[in-house]
PDB file of N, CA and C in Angstrom:
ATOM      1  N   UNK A   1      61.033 140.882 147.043  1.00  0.00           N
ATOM      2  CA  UNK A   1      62.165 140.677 147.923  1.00  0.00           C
ATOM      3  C   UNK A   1      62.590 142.034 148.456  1.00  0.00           C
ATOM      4  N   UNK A   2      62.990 142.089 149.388  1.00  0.00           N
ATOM      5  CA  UNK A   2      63.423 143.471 150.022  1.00  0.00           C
ATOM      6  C   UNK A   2      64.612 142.935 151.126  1.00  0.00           C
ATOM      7  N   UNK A   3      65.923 144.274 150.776  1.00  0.00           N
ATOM      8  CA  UNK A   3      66.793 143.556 151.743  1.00  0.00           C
ATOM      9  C   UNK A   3      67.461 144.747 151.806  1.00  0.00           C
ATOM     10  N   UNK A   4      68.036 145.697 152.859  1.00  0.00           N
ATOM     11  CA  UNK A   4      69.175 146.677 152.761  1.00  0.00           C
ATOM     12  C   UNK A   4      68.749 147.648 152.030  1.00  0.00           C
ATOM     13  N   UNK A   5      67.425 148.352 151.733  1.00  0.00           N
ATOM     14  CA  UNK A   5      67.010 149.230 151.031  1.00  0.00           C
ATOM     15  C   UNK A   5      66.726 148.961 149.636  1.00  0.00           C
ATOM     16  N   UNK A   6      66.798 147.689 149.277  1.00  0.00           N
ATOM     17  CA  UNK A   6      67.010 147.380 147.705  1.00  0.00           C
ATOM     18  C   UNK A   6      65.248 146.467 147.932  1.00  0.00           C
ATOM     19  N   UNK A   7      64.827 146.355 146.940  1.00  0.00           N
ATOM     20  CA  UNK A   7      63.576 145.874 146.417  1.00  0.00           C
ATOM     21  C   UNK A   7      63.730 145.842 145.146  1.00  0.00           C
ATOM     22  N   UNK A   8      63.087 144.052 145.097  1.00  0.00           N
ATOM     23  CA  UNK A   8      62.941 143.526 143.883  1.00  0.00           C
ATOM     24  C   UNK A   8      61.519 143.165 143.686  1.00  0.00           C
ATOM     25  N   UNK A   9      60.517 143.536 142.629  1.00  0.00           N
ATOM     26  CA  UNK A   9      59.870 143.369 142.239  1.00  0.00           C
ATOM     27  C   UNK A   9      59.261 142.442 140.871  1.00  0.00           C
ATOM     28  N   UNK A  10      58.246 141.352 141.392  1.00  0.00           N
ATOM     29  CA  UNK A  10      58.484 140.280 140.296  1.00  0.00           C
ATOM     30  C   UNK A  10      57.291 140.351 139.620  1.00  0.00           C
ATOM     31  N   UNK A  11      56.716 140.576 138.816  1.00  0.00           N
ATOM     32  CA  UNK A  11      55.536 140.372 138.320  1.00  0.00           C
ATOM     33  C   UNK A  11      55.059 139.100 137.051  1.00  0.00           C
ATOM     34  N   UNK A  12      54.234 138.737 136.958  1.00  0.00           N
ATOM     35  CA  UNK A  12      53.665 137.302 136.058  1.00  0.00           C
ATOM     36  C   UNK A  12      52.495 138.394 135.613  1.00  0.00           C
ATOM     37  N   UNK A  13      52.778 138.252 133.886  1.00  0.00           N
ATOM     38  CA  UNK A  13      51.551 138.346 133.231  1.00  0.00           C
ATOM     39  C   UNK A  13      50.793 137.153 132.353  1.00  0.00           C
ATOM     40  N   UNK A  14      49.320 137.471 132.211  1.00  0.00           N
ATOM     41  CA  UNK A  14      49.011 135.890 131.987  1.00  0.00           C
ATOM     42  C   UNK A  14      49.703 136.190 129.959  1.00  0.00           C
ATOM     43  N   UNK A  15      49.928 134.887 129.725  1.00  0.00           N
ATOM     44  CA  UNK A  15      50.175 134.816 127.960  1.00  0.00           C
ATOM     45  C   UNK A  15      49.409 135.905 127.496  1.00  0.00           C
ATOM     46  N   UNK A  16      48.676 135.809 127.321  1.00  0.00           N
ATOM     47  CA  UNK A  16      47.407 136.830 126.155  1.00  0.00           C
ATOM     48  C   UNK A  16      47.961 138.233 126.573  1.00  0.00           C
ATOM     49  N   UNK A  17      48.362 138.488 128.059  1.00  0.00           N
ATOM     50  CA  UNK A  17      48.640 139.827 128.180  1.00  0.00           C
ATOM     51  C   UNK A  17      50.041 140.115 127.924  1.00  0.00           C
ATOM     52  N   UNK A  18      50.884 139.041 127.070  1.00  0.00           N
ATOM     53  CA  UNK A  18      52.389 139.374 126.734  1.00  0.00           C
ATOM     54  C   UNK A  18      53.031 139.871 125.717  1.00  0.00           C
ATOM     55  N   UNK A  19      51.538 140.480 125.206  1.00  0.00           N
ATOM     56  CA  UNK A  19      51.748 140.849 123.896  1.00  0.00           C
ATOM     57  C   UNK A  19      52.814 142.238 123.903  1.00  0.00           C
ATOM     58  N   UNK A  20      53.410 142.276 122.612  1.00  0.00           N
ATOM     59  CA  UNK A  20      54.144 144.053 122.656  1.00  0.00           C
ATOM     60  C   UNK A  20      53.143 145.312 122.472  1.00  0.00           C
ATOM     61  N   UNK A  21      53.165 145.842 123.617  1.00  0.00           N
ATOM     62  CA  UNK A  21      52.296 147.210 123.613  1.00  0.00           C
ATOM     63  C   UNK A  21      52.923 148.503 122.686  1.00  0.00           C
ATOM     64  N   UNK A  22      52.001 148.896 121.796  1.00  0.00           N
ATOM     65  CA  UNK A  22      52.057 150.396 121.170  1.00  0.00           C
ATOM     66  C   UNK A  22      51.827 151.336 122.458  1.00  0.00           C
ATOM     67  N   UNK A  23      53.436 151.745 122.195  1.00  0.00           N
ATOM     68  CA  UNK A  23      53.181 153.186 123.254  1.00  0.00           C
ATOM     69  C   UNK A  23      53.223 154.591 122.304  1.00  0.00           C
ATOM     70  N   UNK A  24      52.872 155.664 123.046  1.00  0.00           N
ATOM     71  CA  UNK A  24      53.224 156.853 122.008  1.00  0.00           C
ATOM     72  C   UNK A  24      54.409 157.413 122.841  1.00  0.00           C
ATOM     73  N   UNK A  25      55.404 157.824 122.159  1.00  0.00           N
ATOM     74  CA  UNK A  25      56.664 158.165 122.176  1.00  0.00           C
ATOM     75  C   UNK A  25      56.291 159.389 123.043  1.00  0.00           C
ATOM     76  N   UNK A  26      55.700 159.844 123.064  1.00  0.00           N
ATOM     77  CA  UNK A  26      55.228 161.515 123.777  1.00  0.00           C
ATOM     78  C   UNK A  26      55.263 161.338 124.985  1.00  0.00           C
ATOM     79  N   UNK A  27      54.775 160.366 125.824  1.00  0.00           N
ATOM     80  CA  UNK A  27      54.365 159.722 127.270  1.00  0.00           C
ATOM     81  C   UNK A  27      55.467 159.612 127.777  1.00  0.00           C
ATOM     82  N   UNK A  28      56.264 158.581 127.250  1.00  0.00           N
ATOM     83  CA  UNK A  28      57.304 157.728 127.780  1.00  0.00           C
ATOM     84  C   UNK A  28      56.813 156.760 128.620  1.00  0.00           C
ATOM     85  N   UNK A  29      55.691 156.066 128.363  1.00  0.00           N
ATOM     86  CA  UNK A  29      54.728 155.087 129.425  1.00  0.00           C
ATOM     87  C   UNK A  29      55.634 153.851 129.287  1.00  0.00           C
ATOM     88  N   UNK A  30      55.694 153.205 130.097  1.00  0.00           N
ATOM     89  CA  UNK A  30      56.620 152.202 130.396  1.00  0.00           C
ATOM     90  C   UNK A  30      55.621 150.794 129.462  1.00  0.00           C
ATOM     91  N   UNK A  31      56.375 150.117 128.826  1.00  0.00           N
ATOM     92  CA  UNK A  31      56.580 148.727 128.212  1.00  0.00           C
ATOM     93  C   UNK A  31      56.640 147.777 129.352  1.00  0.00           C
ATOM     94  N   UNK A  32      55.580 147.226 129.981  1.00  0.00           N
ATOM     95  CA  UNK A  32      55.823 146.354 131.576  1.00  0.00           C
ATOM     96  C   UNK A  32      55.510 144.778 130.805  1.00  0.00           C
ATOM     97  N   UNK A  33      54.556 144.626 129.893  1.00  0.00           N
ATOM     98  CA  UNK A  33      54.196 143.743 129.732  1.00  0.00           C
ATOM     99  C   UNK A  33      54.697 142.514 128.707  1.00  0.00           C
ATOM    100  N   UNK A  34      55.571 142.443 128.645  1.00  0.00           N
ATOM    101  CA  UNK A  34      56.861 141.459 128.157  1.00  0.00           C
ATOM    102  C   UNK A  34      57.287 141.158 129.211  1.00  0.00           C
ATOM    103  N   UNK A  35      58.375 139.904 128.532  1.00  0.00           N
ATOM    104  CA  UNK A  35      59.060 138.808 128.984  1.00  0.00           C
ATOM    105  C   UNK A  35      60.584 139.807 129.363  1.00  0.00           C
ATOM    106  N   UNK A  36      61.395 139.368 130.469  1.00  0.00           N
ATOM    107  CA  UNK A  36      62.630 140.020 130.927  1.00  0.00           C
ATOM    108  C   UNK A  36      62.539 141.006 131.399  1.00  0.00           C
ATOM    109  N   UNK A  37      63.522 141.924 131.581  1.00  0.00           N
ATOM    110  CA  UNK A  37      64.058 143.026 132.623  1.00  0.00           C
ATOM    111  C   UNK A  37      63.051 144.324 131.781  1.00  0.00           C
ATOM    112  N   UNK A  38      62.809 144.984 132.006  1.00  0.00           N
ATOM    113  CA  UNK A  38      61.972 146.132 131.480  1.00  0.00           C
ATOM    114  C   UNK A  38      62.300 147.259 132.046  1.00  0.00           C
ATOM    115  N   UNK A  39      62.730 147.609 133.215  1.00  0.00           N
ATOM    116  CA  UNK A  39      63.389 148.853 133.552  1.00  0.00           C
ATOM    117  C   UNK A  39      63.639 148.539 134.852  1.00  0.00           C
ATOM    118  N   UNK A  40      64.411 149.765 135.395  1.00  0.00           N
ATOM    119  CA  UNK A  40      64.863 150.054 136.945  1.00  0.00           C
ATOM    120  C   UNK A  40      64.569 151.269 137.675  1.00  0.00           C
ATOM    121  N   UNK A  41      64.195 151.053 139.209  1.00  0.00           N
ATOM    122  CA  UNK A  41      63.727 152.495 139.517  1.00  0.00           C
ATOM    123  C   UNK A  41      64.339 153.020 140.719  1.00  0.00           C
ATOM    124  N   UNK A  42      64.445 154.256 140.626  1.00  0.00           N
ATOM    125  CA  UNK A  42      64.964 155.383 142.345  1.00  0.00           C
ATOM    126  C   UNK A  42      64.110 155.429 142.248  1.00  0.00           C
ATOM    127  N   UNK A  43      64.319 155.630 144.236  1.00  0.00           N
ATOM    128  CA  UNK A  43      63.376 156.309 145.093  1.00  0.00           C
ATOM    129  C   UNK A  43      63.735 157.508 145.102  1.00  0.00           C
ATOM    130  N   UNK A  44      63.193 158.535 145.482  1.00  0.00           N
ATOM    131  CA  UNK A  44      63.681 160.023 145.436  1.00  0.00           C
ATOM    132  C   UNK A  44      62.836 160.556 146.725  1.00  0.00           C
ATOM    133  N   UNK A  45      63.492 162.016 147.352  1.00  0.00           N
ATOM    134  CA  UNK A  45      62.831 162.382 148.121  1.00  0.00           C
ATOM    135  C   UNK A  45      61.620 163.762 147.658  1.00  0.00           C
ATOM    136  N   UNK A  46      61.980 163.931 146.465  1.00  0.00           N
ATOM    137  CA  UNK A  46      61.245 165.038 145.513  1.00  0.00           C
ATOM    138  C   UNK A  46      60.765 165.169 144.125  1.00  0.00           C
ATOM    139  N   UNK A  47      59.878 163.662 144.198  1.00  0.00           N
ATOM    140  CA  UNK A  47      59.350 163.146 142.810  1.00  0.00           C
ATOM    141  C   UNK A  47      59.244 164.544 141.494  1.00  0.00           C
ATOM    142  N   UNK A  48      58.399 165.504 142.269  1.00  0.00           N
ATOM    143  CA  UNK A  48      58.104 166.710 141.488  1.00  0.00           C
ATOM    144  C   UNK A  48      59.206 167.219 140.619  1.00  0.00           C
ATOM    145  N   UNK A  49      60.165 168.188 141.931  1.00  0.00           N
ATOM    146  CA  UNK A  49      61.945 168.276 141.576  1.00  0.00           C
ATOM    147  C   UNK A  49      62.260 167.988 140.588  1.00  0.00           C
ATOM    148  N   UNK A  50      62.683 166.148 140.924  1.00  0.00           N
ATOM    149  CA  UNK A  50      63.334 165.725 140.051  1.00  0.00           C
ATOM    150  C   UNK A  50      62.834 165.628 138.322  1.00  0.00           C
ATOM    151  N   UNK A  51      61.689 165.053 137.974  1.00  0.00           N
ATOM    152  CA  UNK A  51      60.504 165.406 136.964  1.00  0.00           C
ATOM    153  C   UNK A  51      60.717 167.243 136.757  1.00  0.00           C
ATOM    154  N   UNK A  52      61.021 168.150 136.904  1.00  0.00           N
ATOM    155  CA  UNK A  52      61.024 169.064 136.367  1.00  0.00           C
ATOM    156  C   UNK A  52      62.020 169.285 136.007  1.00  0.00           C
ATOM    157  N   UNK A  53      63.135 168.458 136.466  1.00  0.00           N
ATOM    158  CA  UNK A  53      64.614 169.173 135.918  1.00  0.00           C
ATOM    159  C   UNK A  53      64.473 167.865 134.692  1.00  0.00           C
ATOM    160  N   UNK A  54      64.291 166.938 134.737  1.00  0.00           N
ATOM    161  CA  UNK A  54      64.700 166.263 133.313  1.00  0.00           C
ATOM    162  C   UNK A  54      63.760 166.416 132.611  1.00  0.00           C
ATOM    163  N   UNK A  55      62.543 166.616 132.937  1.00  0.00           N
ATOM    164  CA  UNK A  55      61.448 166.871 131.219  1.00  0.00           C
ATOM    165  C   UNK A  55      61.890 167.520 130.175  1.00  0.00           C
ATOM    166  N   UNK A  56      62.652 169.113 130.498  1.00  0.00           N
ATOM    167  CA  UNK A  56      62.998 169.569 129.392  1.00  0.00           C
ATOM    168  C   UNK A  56      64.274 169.057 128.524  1.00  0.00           C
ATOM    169  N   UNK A  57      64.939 167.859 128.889  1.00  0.00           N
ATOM    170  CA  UNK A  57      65.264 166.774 127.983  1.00  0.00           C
ATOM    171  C   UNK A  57      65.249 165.419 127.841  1.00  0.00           C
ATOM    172  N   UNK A  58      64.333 164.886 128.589  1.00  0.00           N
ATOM    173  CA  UNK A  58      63.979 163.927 128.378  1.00  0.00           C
ATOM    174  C   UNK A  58      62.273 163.650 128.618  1.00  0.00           C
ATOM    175  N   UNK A  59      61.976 162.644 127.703  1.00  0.00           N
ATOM    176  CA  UNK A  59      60.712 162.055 127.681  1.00  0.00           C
ATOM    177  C   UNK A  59      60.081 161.596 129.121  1.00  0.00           C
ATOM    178  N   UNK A  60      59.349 161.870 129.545  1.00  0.00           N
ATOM    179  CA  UNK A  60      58.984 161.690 130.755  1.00  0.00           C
ATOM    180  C   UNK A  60      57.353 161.669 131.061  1.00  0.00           C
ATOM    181  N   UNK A  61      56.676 160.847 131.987  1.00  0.00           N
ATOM    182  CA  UNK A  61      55.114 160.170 132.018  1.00  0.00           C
ATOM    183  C   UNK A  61      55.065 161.480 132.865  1.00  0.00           C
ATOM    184  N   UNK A  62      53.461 161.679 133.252  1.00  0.00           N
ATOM    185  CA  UNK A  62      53.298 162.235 134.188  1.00  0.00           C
ATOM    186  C   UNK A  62      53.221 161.865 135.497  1.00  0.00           C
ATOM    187  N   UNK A  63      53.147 162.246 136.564  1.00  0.00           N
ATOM    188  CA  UNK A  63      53.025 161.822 137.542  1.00  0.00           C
ATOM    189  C   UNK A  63      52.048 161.323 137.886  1.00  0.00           C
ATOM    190  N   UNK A  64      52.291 160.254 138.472  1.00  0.00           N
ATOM    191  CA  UNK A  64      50.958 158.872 138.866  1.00  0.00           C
ATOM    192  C   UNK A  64      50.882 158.397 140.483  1.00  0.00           C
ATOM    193  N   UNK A  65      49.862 158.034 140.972  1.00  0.00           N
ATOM    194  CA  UNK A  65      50.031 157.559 142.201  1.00  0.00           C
ATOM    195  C   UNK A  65      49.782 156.151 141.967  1.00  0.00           C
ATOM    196  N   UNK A  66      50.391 155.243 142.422  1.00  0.00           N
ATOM    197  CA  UNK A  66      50.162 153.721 142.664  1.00  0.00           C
ATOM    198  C   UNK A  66      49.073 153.219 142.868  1.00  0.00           C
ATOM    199  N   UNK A  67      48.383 152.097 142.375  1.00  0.00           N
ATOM    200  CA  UNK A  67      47.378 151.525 142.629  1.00  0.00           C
ATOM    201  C   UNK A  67      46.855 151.255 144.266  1.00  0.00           C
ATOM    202  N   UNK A  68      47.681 151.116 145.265  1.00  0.00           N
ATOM    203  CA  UNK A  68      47.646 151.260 146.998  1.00  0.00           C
ATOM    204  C   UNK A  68      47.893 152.235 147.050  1.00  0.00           C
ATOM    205  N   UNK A  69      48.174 153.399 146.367  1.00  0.00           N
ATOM    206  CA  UNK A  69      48.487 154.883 147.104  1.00  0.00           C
ATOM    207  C   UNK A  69      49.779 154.756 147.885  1.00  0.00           C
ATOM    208  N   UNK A  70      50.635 153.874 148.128  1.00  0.00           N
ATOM    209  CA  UNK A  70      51.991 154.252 148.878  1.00  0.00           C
ATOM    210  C   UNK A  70      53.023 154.849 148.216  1.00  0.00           C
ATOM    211  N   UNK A  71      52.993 155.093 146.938  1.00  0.00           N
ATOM    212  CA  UNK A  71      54.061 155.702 146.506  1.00  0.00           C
ATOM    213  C   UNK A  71      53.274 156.420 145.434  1.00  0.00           C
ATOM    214  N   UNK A  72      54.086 157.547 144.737  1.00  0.00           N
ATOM    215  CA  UNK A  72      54.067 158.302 143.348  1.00  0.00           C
ATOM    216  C   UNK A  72      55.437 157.509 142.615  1.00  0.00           C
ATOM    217  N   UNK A  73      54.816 158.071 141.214  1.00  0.00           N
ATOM    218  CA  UNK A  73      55.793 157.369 140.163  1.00  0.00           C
ATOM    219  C   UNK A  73      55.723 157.739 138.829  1.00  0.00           C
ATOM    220  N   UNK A  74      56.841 158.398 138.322  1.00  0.00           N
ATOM    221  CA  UNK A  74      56.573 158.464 136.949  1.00  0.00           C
ATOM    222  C   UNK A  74      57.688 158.164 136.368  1.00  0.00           C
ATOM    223  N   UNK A  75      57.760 157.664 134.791  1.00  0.00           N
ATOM    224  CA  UNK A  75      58.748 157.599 134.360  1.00  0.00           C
ATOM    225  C   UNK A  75      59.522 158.008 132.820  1.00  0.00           C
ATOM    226  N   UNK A  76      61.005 157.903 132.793  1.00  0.00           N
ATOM    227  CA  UNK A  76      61.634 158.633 131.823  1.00  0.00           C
ATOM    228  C   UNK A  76      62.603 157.748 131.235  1.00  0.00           C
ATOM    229  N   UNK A  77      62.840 157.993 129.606  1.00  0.00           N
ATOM    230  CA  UNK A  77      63.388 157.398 128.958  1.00  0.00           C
ATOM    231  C   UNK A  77      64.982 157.728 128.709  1.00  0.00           C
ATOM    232  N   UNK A  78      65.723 156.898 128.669  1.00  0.00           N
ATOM    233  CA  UNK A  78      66.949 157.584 128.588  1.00  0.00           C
ATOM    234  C   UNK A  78      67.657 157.809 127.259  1.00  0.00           C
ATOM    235  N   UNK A  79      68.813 158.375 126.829  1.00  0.00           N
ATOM    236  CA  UNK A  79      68.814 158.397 125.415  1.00  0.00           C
ATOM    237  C   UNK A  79      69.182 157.224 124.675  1.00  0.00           C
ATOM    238  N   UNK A  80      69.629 156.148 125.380  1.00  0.00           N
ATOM    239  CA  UNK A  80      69.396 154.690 124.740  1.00  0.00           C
ATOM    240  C   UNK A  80      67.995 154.180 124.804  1.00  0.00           C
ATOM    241  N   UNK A  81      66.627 154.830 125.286  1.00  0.00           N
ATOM    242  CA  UNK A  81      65.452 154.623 125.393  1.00  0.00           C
ATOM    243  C   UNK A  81      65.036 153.762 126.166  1.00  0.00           C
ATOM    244  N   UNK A  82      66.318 153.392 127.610  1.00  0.00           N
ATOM    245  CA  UNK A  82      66.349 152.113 128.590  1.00  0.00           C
ATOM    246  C   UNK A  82      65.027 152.840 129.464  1.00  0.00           C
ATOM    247  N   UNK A  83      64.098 152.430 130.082  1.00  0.00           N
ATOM    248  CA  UNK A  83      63.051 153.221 131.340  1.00  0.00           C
ATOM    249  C   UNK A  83      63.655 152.947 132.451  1.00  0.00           C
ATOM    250  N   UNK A  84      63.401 154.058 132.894  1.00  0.00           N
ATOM    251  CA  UNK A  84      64.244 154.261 134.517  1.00  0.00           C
ATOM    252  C   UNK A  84      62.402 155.049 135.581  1.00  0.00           C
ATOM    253  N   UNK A  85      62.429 154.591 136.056  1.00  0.00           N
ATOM    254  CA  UNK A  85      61.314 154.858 136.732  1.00  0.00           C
ATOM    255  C   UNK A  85      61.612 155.411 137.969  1.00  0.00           C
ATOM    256  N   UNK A  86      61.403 156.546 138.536  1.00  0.00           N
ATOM    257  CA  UNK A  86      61.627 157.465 139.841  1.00  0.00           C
ATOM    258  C   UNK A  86      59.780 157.606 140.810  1.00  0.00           C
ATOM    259  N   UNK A  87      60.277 156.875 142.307  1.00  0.00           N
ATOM    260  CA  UNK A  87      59.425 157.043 143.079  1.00  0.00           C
ATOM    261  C   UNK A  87      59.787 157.784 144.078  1.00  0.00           C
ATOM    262  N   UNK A  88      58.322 157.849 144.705  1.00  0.00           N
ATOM    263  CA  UNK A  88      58.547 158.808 145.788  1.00  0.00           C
ATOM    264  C   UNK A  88      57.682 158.411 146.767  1.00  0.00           C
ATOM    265  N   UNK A  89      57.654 157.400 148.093  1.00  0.00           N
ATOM    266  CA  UNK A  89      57.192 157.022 148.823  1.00  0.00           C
ATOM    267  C   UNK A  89      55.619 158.421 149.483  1.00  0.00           C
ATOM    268  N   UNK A  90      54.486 157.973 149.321  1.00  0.00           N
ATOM    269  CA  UNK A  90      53.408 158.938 149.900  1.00  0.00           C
ATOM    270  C   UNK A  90      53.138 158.697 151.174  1.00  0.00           C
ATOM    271  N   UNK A  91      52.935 160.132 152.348  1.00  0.00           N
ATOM    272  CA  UNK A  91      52.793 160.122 153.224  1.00  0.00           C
ATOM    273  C   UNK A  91      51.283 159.861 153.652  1.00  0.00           C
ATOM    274  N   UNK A  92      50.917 158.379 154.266  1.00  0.00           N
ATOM    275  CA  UNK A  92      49.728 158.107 154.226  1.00  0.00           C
ATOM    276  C   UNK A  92      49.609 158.182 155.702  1.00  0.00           C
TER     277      UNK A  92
END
């Protein structure tokens, strides 16, 4: 859904893939594959930037490009360990 700058994103995984994933705490790799809300994300205009000012306190993925290449994305845990995911639209 997309409306006013806001995008909602819905995804279906099949059963077998709903299992709870072992992540390593080091990453901060996002938990996608469960049932309910799993995180929320900004867009940003300086994916890099922003990723360098919070790594040195918070847990944070590295930077990834999207499976279509339209955006970068990485993400960070907060100190309630909620994932907040920050993109950055790629100039294709």
């Amino acid at each position: 859904m997309r409306g006013n700058h806001t995008y909602i994103e819905l995804f279906n995984f099949p059963k077998e893939d709903q299992e709870h994933i072992n992540i390593d705490d080091s990453q901060a790799l996002p938990e996608l594959k469960k049932s309910g809300i799993t995180h929320f994300a900004l867009q940003v205009s300086d994916l890099k930037k922003i990723r360098e000012k919070l790594s040195p306190n918070y847990q944070c993925s590295e930077i990834q490009k999207a499976r279509l290449g339209l955006f970068s994305y990485f993400f960070a845990l907060d100190p309630e360990r909620n994932q907040i995911e920050f993109i950055q639209r790629n100039n294709i």
